[in-house]
C-alpha atoms as a PDB file:
ATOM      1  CA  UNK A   1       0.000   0.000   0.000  1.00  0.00           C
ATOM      2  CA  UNK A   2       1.598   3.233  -0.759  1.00  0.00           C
ATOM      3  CA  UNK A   3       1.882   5.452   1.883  1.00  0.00           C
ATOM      4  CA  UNK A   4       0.647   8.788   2.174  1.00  0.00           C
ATOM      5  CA  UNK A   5       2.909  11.688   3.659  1.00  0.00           C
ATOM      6  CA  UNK A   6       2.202  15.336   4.868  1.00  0.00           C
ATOM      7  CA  UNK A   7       1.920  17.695   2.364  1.00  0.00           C
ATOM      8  CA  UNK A   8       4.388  20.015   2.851  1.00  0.00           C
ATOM      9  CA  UNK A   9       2.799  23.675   3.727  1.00  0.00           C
ATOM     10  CA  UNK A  10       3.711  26.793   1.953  1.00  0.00           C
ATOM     11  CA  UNK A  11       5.761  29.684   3.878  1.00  0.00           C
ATOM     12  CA  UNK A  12       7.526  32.964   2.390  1.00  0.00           C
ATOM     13  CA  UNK A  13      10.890  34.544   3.045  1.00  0.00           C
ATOM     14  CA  UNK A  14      11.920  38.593   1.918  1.00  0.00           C
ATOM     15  CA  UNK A  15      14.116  39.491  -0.229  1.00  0.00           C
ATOM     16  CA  UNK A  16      17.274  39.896   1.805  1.00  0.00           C
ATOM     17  CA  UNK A  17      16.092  36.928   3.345  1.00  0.00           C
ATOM     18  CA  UNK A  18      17.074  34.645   0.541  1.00  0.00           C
ATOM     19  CA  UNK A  19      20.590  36.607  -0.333  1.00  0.00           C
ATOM     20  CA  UNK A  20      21.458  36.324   2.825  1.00  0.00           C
ATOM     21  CA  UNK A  21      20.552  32.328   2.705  1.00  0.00           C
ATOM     22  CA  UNK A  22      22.585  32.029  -0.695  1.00  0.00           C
ATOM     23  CA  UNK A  23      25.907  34.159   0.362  1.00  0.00           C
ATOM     24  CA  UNK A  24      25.748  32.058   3.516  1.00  0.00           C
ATOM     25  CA  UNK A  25      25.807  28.732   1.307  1.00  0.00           C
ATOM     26  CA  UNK A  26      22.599  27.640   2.879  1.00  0.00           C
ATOM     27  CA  UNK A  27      20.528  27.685  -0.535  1.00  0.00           C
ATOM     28  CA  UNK A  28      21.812  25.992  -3.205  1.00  0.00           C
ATOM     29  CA  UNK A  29      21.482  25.086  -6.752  1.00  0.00           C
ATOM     30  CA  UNK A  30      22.333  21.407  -7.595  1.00  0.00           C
ATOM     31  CA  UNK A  31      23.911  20.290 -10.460  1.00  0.00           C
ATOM     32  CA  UNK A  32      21.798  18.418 -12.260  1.00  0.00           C
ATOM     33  CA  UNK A  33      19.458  21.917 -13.328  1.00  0.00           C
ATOM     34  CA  UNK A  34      19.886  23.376 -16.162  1.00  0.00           C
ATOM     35  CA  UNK A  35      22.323  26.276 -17.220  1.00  0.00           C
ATOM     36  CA  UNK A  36      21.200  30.130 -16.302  1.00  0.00           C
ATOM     37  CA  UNK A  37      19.447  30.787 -19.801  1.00  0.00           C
ATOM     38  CA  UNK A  38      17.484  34.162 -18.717  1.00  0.00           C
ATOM     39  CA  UNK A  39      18.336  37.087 -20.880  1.00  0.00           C
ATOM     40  CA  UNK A  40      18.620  40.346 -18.776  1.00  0.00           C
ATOM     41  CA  UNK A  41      15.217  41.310 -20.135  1.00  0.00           C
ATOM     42  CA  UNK A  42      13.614  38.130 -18.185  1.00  0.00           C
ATOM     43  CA  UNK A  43      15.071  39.649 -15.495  1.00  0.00           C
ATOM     44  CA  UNK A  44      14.184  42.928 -15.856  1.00  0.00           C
ATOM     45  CA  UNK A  45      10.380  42.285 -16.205  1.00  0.00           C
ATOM     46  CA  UNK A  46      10.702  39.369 -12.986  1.00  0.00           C
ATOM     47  CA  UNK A  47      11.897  42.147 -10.959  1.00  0.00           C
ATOM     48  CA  UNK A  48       9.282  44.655 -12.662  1.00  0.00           C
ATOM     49  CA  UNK A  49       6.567  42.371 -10.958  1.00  0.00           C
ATOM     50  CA  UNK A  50       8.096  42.577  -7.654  1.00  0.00           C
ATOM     51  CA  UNK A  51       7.988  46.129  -7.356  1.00  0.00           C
ATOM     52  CA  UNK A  52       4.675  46.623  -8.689  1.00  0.00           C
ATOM     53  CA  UNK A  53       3.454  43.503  -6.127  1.00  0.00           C
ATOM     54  CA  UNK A  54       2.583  41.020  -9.034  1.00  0.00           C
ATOM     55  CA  UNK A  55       3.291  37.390  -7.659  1.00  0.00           C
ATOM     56  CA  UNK A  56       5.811  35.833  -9.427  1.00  0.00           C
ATOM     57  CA  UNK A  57       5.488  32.551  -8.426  1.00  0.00           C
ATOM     58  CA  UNK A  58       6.336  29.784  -6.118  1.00  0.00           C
ATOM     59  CA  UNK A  59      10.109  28.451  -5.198  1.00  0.00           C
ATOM     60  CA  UNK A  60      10.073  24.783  -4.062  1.00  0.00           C
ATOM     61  CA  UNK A  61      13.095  24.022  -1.778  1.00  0.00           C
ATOM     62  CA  UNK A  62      14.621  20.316  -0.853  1.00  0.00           C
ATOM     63  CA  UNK A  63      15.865  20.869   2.483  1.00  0.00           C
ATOM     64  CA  UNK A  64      18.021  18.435   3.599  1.00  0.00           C
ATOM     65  CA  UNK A  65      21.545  17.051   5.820  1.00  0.00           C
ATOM     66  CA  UNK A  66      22.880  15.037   2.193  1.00  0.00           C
ATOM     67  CA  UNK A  67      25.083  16.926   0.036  1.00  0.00           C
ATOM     68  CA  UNK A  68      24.532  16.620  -3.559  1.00  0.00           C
ATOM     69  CA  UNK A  69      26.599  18.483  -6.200  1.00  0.00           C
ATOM     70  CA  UNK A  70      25.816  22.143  -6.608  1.00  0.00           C
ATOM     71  CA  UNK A  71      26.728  25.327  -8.803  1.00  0.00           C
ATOM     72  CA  UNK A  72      29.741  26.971  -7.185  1.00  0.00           C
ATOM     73  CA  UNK A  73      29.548  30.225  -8.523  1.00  0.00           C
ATOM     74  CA  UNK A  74      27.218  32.355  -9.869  1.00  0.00           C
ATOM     75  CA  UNK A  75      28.733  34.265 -12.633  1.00  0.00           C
ATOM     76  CA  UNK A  76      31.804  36.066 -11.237  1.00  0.00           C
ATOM     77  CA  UNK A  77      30.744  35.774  -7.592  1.00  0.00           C
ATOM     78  CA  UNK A  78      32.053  32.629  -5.819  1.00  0.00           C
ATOM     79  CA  UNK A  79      29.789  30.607  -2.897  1.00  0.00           C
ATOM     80  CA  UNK A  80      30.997  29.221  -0.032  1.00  0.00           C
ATOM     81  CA  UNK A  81      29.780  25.636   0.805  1.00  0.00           C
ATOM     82  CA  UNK A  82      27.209  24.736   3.125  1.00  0.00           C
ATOM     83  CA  UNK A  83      28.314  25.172   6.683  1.00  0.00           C
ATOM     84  CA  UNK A  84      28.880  21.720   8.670  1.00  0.00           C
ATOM     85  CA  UNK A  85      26.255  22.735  11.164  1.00  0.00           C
ATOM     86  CA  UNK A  86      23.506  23.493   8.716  1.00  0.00           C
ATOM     87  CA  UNK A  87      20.859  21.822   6.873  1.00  0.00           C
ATOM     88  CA  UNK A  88      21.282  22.450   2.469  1.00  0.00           C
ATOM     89  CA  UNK A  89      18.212  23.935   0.570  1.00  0.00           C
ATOM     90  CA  UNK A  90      18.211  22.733  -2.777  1.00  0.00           C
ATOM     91  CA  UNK A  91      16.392  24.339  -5.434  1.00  0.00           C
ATOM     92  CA  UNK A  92      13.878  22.069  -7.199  1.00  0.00           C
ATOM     93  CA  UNK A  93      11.736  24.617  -9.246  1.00  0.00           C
ATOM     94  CA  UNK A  94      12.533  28.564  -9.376  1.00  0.00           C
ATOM     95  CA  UNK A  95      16.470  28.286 -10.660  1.00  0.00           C
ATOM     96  CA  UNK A  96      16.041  30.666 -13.167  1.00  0.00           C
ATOM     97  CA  UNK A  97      14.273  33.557 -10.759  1.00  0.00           C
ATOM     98  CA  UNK A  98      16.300  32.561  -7.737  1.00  0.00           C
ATOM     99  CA  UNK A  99      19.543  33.415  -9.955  1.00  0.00           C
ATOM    100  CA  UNK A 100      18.086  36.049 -11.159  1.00  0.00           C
ATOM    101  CA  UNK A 101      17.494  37.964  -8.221  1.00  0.00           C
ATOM    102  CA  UNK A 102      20.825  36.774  -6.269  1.00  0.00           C
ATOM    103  CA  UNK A 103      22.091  37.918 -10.026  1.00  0.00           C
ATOM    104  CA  UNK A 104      20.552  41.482 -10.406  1.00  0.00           C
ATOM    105  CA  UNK A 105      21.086  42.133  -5.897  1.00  0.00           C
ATOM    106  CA  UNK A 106      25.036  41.559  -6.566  1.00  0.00           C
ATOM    107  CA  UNK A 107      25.446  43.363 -10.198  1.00  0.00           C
ATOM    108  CA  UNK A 108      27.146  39.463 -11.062  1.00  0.00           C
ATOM    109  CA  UNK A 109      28.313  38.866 -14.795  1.00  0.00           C
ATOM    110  CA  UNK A 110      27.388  35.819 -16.574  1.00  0.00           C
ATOM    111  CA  UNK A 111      28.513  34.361 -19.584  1.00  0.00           C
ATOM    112  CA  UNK A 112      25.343  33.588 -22.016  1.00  0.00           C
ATOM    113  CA  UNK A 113      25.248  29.322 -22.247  1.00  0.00           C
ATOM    114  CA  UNK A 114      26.581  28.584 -25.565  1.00  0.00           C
ATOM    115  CA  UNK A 115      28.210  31.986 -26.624  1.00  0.00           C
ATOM    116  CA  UNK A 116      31.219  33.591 -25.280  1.00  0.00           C
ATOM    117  CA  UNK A 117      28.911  36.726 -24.734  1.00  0.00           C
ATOM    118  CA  UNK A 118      28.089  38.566 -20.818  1.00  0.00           C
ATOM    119  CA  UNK A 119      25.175  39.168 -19.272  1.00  0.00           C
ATOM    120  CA  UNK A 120      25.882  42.099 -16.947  1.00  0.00           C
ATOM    121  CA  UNK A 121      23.524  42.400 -14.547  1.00  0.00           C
ATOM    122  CA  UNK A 122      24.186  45.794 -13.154  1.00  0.00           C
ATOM    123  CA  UNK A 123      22.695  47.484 -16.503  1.00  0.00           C
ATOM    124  CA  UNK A 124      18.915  47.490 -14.827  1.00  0.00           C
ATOM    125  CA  UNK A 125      17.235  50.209 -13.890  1.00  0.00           C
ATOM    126  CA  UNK A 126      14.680  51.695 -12.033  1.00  0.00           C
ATOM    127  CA  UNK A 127      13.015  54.585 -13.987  1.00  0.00           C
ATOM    128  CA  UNK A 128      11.467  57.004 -10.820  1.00  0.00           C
ATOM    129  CA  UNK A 129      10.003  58.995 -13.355  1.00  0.00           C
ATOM    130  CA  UNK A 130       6.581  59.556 -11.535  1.00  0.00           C
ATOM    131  CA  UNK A 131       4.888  60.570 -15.081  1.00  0.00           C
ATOM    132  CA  UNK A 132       4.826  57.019 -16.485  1.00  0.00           C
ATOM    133  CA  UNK A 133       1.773  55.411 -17.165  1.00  0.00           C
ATOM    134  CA  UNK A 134       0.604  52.473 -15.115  1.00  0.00           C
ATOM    135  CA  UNK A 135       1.163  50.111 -17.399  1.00  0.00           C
ATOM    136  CA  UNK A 136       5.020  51.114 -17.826  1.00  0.00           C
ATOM    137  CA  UNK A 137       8.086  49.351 -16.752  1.00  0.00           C
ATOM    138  CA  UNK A 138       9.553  50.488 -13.992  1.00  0.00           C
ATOM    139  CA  UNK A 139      12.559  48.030 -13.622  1.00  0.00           C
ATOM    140  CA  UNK A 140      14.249  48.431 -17.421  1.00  0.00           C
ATOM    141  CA  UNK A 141      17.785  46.925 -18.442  1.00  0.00           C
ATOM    142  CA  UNK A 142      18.114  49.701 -21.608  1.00  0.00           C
ATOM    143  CA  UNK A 143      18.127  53.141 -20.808  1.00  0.00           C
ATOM    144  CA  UNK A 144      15.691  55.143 -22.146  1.00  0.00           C
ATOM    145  CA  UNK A 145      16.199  58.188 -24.688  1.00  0.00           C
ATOM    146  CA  UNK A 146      15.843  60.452 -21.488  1.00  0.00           C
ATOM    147  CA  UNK A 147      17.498  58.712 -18.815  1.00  0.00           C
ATOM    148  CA  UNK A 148      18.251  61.439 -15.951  1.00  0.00           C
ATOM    149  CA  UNK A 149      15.750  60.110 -13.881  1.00  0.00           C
ATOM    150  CA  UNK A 150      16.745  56.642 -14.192  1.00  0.00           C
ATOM    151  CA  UNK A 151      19.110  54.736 -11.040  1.00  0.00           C
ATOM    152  CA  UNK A 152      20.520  51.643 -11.127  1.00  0.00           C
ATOM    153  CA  UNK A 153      18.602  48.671  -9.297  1.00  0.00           C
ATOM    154  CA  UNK A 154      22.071  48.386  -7.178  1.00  0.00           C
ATOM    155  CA  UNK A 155      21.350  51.811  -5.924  1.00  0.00           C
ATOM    156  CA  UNK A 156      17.794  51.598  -5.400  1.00  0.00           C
ATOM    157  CA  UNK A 157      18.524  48.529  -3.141  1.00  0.00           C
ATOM    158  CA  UNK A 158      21.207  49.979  -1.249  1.00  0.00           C
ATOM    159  CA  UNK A 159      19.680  53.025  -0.791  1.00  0.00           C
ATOM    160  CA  UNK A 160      21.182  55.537   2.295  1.00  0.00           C
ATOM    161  CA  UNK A 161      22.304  58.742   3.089  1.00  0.00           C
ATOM    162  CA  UNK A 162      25.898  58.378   1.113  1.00  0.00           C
ATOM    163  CA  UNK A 163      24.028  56.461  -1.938  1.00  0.00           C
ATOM    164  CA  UNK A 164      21.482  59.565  -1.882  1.00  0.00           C
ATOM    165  CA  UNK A 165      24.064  62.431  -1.675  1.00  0.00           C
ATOM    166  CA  UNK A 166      26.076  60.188  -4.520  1.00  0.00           C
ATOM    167  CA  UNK A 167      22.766  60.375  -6.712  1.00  0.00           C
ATOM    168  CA  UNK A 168      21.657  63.698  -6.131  1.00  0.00           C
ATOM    169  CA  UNK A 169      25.383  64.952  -7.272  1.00  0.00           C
ATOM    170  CA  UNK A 170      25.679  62.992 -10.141  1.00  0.00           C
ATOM    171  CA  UNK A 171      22.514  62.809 -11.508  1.00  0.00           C
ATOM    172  CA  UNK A 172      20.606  65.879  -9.879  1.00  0.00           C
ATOM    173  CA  UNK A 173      17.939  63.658  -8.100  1.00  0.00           C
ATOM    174  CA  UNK A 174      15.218  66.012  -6.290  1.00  0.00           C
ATOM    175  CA  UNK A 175      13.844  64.911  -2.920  1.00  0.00           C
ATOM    176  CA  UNK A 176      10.845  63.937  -4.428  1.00  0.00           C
ATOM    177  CA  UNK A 177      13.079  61.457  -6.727  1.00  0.00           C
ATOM    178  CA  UNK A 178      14.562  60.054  -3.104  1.00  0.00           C
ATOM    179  CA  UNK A 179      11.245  59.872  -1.841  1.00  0.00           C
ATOM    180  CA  UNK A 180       9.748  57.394  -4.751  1.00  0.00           C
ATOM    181  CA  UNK A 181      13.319  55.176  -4.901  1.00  0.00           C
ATOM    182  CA  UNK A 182      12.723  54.860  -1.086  1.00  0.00           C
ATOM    183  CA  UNK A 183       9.206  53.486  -1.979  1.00  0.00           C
ATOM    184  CA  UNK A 184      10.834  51.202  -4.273  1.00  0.00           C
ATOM    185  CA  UNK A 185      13.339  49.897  -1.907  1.00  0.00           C
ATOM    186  CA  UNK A 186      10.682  49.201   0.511  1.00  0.00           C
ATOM    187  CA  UNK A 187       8.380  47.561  -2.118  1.00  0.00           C
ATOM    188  CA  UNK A 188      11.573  45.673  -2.925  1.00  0.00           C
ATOM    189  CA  UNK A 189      12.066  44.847   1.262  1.00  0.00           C
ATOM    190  CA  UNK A 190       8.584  43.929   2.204  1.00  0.00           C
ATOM    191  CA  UNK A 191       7.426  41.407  -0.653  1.00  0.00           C
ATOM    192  CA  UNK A 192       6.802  37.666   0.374  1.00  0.00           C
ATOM    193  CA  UNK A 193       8.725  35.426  -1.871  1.00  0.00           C
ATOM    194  CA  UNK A 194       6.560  32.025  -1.975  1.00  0.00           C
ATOM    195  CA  UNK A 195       8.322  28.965  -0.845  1.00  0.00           C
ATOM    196  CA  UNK A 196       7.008  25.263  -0.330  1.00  0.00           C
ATOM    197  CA  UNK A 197       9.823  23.104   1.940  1.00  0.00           C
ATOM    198  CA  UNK A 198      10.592  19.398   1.218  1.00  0.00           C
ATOM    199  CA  UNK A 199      12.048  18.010   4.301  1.00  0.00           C
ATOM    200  CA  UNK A 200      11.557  14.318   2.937  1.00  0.00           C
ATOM    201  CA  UNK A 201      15.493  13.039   3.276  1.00  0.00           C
ATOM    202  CA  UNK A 202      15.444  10.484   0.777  1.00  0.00           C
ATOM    203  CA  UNK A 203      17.366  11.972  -2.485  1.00  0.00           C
ATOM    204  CA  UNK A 204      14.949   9.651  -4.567  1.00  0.00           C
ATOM    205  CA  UNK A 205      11.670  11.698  -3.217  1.00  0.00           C
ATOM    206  CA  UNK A 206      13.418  14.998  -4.188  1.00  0.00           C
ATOM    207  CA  UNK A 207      14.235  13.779  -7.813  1.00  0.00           C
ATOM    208  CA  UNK A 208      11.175  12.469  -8.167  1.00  0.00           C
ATOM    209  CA  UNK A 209       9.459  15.913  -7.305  1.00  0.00           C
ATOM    210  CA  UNK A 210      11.786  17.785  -9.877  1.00  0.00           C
ATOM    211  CA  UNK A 211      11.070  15.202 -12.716  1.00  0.00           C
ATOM    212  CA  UNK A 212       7.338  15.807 -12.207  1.00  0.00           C
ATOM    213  CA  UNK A 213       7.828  19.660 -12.024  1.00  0.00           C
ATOM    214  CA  UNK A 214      10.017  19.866 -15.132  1.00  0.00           C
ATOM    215  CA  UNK A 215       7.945  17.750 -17.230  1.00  0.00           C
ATOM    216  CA  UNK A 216       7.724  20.438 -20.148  1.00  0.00           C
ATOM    217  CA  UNK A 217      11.316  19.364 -21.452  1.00  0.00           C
ATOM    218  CA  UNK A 218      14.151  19.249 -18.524  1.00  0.00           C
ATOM    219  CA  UNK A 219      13.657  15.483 -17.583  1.00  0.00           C
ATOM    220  CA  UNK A 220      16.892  14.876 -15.967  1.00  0.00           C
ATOM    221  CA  UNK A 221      18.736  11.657 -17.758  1.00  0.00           C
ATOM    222  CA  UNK A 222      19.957   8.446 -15.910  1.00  0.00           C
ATOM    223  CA  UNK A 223      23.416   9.424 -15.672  1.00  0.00           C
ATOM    224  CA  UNK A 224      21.762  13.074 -13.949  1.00  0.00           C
ATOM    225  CA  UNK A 225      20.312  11.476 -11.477  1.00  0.00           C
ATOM    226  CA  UNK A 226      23.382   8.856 -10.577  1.00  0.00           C
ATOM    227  CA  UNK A 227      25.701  12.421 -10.423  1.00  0.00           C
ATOM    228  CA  UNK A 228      23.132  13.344  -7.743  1.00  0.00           C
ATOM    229  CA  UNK A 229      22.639  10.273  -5.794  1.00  0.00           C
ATOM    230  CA  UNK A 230      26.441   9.278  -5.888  1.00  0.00           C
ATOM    231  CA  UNK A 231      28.065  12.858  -4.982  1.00  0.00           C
ATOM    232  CA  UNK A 232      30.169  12.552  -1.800  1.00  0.00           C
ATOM    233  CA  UNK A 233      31.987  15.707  -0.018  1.00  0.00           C
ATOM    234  CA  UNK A 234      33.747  13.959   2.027  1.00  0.00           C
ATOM    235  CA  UNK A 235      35.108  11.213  -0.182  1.00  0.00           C
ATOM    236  CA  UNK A 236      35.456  13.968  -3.182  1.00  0.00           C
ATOM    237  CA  UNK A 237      33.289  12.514  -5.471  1.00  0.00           C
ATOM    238  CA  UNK A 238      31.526  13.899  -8.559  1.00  0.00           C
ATOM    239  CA  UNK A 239      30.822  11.348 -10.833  1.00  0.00           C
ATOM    240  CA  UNK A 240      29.915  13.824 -13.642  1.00  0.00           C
ATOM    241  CA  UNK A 241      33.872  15.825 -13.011  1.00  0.00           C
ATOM    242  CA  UNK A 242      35.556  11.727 -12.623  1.00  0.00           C
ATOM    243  CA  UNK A 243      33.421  10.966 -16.234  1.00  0.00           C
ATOM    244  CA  UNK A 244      34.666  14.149 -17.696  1.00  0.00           C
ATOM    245  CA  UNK A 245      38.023  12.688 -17.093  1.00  0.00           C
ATOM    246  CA  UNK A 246      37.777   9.296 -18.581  1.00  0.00           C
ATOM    247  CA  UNK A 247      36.230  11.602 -21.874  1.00  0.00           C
ATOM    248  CA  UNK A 248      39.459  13.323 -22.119  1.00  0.00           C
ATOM    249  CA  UNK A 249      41.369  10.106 -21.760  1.00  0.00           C
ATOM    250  CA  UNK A 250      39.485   8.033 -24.232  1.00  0.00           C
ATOM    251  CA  UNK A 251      39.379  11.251 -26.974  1.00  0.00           C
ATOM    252  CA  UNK A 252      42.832  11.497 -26.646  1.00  0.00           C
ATOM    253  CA  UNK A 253      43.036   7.821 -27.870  1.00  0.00           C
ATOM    254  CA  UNK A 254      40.268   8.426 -30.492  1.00  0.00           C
ATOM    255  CA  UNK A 255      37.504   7.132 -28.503  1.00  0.00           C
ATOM    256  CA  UNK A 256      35.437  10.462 -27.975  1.00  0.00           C
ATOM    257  CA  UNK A 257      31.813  10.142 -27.976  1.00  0.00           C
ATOM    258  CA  UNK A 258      31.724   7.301 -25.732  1.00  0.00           C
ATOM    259  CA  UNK A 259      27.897   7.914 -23.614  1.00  0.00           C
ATOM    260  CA  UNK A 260      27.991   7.511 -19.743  1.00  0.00           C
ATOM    261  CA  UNK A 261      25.457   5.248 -19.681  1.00  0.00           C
ATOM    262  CA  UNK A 262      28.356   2.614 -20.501  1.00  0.00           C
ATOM    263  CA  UNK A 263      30.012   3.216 -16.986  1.00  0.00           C
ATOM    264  CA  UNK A 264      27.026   3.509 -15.348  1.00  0.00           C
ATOM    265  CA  UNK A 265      25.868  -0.363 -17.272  1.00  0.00           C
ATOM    266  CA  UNK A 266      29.057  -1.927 -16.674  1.00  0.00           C
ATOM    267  CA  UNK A 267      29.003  -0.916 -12.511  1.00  0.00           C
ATOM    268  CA  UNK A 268      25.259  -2.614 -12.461  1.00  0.00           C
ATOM    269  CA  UNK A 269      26.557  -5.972 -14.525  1.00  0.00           C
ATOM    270  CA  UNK A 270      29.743  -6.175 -11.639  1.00  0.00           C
ATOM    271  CA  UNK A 271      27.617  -5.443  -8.625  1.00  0.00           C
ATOM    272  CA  UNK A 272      24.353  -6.964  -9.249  1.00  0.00           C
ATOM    273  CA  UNK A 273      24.553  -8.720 -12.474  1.00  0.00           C
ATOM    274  CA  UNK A 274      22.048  -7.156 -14.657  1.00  0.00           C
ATOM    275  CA  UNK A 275      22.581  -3.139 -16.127  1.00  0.00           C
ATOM    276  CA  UNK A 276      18.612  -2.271 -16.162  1.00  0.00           C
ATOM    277  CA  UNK A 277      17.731   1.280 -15.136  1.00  0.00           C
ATOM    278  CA  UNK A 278      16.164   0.364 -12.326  1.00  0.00           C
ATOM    279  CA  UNK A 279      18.946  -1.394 -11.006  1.00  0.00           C
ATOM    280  CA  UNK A 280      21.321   1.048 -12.010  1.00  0.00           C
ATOM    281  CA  UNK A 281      18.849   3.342  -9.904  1.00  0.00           C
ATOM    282  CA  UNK A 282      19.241   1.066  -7.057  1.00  0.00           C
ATOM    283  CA  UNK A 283      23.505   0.691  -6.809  1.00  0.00           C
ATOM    284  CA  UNK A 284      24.285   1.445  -2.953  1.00  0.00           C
ATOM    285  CA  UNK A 285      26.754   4.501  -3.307  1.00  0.00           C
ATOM    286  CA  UNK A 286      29.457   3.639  -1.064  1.00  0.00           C
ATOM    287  CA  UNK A 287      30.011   0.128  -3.668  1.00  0.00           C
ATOM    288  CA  UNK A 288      29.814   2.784  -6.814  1.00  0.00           C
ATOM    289  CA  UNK A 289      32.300   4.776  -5.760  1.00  0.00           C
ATOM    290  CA  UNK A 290      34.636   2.105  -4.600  1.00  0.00           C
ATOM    291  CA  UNK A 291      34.313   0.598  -7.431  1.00  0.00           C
ATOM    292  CA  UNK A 292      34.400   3.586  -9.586  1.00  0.00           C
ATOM    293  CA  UNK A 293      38.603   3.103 -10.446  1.00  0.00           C
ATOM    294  CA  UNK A 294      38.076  -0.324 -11.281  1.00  0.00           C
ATOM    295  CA  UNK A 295      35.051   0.078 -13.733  1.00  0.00           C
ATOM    296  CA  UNK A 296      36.924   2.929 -15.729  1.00  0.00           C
ATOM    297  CA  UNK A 297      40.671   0.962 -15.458  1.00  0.00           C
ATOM    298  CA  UNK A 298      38.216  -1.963 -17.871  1.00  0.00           C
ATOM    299  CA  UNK A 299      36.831   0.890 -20.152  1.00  0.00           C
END
C-alpha cells in the first residue's frame, strides 16, 4: 500500500532573506538543473513584478543534511559551501528567478550558455520617473532616450544617506526622486517570496518531485540522477567531473563520444549482475564509488 505523507505547507521569506541564505551557502542550486538561460530582459520584467506587487510565483526548496553536487559560482561571484552545522536547501523549481534575483542584488556577470557573450547584470534600472503610465516598466535593463531620472537597481537597493548624496550629485535627483526610490526599496524589502519546503530526506523523493515539475522538457537523464545520488563531499566525489576525465582520456586515444550510460551499465553488470535502469537506480553509493577506479581501469 503506498503510503501517504504530509503535504508540505507553503511559507515565504523577503528578499534579503534569501541573499542572505545564498551568500551564507545555505541555498543551493544542484547540479543536475539546467544552465542560467534568462536574458537580462527576463530579469528585468521578474523584478518589474516585484515592485509593482505582481506574484511571481512559487520556489520549491529540498531541504536536507545530504550533500549533492551544486553550482559553485554564480557568474563572477564565488559561494561558499554549506556550513557543517547546517541543513542544504536545494532548489527544485525557481532556478532561473532565484539566480536572477541573487544575479541582479550583486550586479554578477554571466557568460550567455553557448556563446562567449556577458550578461551584466548591473545594466537594470529603475526609472522614478513619476509621469509614467501604469502600465510602464519600472525596472528596465536599456536606458531610455531620457534617462536622468533613471538609477541603477544596485542603488535603489542599497539606498542611504551616502548612496542619496552620490545620486543627487551625479545625476541631480530632487527629494521627491529620493522619496519614490525609497518606496521602491521598501516595495523591494517587504514582498513575500513564496516557498514550499521538502524536508523528505530520501534523495529519490526529491528527484522524483523535480522530474514531475520539469515535465515540459528538462527530464533529468539516468546518468543526472546517478551524479546526484552518488556525490560525496567527504570522499570527493563527482561522478559527472571523474566521467569528464575518462572523456578526455578516451578522446585522446580516439575514442570520444563514448555515452555515460556505458560506466554507469558496466558498474550494475559487476555489482548486481544485470545493467537495467532500475537497477542502475538502485547501486548502494558507497560500492559505486569504490568501485568507480576499477570500472573505468576496464573501459
Amino acid at each position: 500500500m503506498t503510503t501517504l505523507r504530509p503535504q508540505p505547507k507553503p511559507d515565504s521569506r523577503k528578499y534579503q532573506d534569501l541573499i542572505a541564505d545564498i551568500e551564507k551557502g545555505v541555498i543551493k542550486i544542484p547540479k543536475f538543473q539546467r544552465e542560467f538561460v534568462w536574458p537580462i530582459e527576463k530579469t528585468a520584467a521578474l523584478l518589474d513584478s516585484i515592485v509593482k506587487g505582481y506574484p511571481i510565483g512559487t520556489f520549491i526548496l529540498w531541504k536536507t543534511n545530504q550533500r549533492m553536487a551544486d553550482v559553485k559560482d554564480v557568474g563572477n561571484i564565488s559561494l561558499p559551501a554549506t556550513p557543517d552545522d547546517r541543513q542544504v536547501e536545494y532548489v527544485l523549481d525557481g532556478q532561473q528567478r532565484m539566480t536572477s534575483l541573487f544575479a541582479a542584488y550583486r550586479g554578477a556577470q554571466i557568460p550567455r550558455a553557448g556563446s562567449k557573450k556577458v550578461t551584466d547584470f548591473v545594466e537594470i534600472y529603475v526609472n522614478l520617473d513619476p509621469t509614467l503610465p501604469d502600465d510602464a516598466q519600472i525596472v528596465v535593463h536599456a536606458l531610455p532616450d531620457d534617462p536622468h531620472k533613471c538609477v541603477s537597481l544596485k542603488d535603489v537597493l542599497s539606498l542611504n544617506r551616502q548612496v542619496e548624496k552620490r545620486l543627487v550629485a551625479n545625476l541631480g535627483l530632487t527629494d521627491d526622486d529620493l522619496d519614490i526610490a525609497d518606496k521602491f526599496k521598501q516595495a523591494f524589502a517587504t514582498y513575500d517570496f513564496s516557498l514550499v519546503t521538502l524536508t523528505r530526506e530520501d534523495i529519490d523523493s526529491a528527484i522524483e518531485v523535480f522530474t514531475r515539475i520539469n515535465t515540459g522538457g528538462s527530464v533529468l537523464t539516468l546518468f543526472e540522477i546517478m551524479v546526484a545520488k552518488t556525490y560525496d563531499e567527504e570522499k570527493k566525489f563527482d561522478m559527472q567531473v571523474e566521467w569528464q576525465k575518462v572523456e578526455s582520456d578516451l578522446e585522446e586515444v580516439g575514442y570520444d563520444g563514448v555515452s555515460p550510460s556505458t560506466i554507469l551499465q558496466l558498474l550494475a553488470l559487476v555489482l548486481a549482475g544485470e545493467a537495467k535502469r532500475a537497477t542502475i537506480l538502485g547501486l548502494d553509493k558507497v560500492k559505486v564509488i569504490d568501485t568507480w577506479p576499477k570500472a573505468v581501469s576496464a573501459i
